[in-house]
C-alpha atoms as a PDB file:
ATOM      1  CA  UNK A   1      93.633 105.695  61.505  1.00  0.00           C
ATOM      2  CA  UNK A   2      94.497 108.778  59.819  1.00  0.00           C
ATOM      3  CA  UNK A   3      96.814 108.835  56.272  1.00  0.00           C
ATOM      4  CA  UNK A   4     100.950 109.011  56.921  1.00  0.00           C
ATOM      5  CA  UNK A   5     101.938 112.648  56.123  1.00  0.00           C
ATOM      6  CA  UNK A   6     103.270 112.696  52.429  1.00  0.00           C
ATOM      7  CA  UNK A   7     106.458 114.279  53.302  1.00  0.00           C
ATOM      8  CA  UNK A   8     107.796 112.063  56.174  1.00  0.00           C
ATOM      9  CA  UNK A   9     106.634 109.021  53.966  1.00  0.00           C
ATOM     10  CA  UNK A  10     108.871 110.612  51.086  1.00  0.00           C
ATOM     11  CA  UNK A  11     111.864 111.061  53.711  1.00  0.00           C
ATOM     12  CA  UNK A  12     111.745 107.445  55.087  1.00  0.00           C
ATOM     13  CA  UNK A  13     110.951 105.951  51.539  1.00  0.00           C
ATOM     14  CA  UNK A  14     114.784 108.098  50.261  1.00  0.00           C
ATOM     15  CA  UNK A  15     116.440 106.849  53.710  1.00  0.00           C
ATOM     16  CA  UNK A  16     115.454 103.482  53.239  1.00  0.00           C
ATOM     17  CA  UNK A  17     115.920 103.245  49.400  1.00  0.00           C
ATOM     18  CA  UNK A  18     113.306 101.575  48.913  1.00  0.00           C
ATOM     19  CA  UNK A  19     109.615 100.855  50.762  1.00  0.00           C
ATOM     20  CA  UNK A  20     108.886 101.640  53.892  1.00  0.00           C
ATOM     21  CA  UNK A  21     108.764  98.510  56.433  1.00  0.00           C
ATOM     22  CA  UNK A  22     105.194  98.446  57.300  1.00  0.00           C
ATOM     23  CA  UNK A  23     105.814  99.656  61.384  1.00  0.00           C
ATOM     24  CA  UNK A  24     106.879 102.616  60.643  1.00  0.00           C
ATOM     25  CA  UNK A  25     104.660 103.978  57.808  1.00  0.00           C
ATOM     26  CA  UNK A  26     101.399 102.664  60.316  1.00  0.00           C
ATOM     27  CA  UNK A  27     103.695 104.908  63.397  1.00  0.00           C
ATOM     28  CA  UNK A  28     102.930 107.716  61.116  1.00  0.00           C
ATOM     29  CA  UNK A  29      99.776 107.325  60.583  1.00  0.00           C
ATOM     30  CA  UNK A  30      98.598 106.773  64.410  1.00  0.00           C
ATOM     31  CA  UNK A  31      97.999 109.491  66.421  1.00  0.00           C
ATOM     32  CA  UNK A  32     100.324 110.731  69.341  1.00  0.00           C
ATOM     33  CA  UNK A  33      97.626 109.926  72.003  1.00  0.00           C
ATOM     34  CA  UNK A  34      97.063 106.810  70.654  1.00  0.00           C
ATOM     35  CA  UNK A  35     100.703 105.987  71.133  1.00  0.00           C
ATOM     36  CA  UNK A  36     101.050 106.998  73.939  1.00  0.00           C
ATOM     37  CA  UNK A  37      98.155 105.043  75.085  1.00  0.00           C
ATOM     38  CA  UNK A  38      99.905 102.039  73.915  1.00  0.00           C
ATOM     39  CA  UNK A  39     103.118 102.352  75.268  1.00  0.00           C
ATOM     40  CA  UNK A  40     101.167 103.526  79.106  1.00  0.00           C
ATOM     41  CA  UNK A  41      99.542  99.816  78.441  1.00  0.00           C
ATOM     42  CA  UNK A  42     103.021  98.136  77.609  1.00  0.00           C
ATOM     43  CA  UNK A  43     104.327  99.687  81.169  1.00  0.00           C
ATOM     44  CA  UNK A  44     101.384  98.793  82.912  1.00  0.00           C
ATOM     45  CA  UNK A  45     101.508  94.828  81.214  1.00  0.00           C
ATOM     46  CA  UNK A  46     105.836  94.822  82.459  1.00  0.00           C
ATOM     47  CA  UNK A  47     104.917  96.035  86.026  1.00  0.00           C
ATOM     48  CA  UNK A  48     102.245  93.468  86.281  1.00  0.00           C
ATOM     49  CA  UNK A  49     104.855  91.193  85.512  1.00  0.00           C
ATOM     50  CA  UNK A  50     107.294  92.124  87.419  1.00  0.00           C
ATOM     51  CA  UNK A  51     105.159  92.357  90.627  1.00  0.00           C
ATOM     52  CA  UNK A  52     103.966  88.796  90.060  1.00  0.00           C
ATOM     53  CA  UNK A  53     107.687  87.805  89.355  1.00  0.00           C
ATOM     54  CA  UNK A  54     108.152  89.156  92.561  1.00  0.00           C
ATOM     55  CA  UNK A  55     105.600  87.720  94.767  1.00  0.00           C
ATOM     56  CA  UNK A  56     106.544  84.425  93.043  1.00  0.00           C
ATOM     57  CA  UNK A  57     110.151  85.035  94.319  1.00  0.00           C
ATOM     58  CA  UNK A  58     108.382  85.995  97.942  1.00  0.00           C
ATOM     59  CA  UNK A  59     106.409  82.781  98.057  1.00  0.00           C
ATOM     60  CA  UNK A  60     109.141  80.688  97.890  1.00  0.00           C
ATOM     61  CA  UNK A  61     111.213  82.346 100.229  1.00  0.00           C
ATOM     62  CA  UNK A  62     108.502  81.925 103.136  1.00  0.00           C
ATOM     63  CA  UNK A  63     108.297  78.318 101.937  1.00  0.00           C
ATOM     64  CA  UNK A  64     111.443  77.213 102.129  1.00  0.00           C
ATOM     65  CA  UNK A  65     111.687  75.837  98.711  1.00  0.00           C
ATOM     66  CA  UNK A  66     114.435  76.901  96.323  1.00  0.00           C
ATOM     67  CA  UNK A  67     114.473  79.315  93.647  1.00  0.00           C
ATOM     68  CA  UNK A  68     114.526  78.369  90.086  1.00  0.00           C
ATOM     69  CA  UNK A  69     117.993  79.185  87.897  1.00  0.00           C
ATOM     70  CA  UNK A  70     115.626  81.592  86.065  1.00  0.00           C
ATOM     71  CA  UNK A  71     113.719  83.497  88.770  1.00  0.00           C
ATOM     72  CA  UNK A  72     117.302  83.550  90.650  1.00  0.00           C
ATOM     73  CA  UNK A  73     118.367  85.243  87.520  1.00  0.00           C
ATOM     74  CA  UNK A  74     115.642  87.649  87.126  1.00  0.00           C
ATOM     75  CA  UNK A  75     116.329  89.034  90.809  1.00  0.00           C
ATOM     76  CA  UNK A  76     120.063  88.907  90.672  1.00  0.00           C
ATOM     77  CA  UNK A  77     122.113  91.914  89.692  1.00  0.00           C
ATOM     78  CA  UNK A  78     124.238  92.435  86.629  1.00  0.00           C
ATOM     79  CA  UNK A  79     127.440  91.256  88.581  1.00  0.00           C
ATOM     80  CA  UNK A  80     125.829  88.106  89.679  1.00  0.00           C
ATOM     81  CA  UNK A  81     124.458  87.116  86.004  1.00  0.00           C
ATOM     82  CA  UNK A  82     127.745  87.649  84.763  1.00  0.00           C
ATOM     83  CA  UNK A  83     129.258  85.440  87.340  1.00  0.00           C
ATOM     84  CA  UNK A  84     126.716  82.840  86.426  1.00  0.00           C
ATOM     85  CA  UNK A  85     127.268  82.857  82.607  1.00  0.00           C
ATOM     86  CA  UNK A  86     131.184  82.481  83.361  1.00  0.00           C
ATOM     87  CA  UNK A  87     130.331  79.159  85.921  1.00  0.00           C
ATOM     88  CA  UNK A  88     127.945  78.110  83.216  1.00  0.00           C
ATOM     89  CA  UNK A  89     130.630  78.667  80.237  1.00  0.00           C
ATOM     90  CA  UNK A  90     133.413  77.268  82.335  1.00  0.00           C
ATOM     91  CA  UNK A  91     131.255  73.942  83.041  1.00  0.00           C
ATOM     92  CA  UNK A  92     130.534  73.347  79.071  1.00  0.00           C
ATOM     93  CA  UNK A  93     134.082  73.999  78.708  1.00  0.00           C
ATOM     94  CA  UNK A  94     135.130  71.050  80.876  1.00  0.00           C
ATOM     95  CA  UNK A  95     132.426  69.052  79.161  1.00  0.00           C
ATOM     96  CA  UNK A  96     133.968  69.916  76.308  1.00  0.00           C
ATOM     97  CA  UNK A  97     137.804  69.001  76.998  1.00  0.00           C
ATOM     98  CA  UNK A  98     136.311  65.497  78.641  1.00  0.00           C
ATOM     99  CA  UNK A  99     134.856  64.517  75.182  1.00  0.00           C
ATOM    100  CA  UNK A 100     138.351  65.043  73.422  1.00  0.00           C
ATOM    101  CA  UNK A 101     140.710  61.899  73.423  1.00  0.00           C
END
């Protein structure tokens, strides 16, 4: 790991007021392939997730078993999330009205 260039370390220290947090002044200090070598890994870890996600989601579909709130979730779009947090909201709400005399 190389030394954070003076000048950007003088910039962030005057935007911040103060010290630098501690991710950026090591950012500075790493070299561009190195970074980019990191975030090529963080890709590569998410897909791998999302293709076991996936073939978790597959599984239980040929099984015939159900799948859970959380992989449904996962898979579902942004309309269908959003129509689950209002059924979810709307059920606490009648919890909630029960409970008062």
């Amino acid at each position: 790991m190389s030394c954070p260039d003076p000048a950007a370390l003088e910039a962030l220290e005057r935007r911040f007021t103060g010290p630098v947090p501690r991710a950026l002044r090591d950012a500075l200090a790493t070299p561009p392939a190195e970074v980019i070598r990191r975030r090529a890994a963080a890709r590569a870890a998410a897909l791998a997730r999302f293709a076991a996600e996936a073939r978790a989601a597959a599984c239980a579909l040929r099984s015939g078993r159900h799948l859970t709130d959380d992989l449904r979730l996962r898979l579902a779009g942004p309309a269908e999330r959003l129509a689950w947090a209002r059924e979810r909201a709307e059920g606490w709400r009648r919890r909630a009205e029960a409970r008062i005399p």
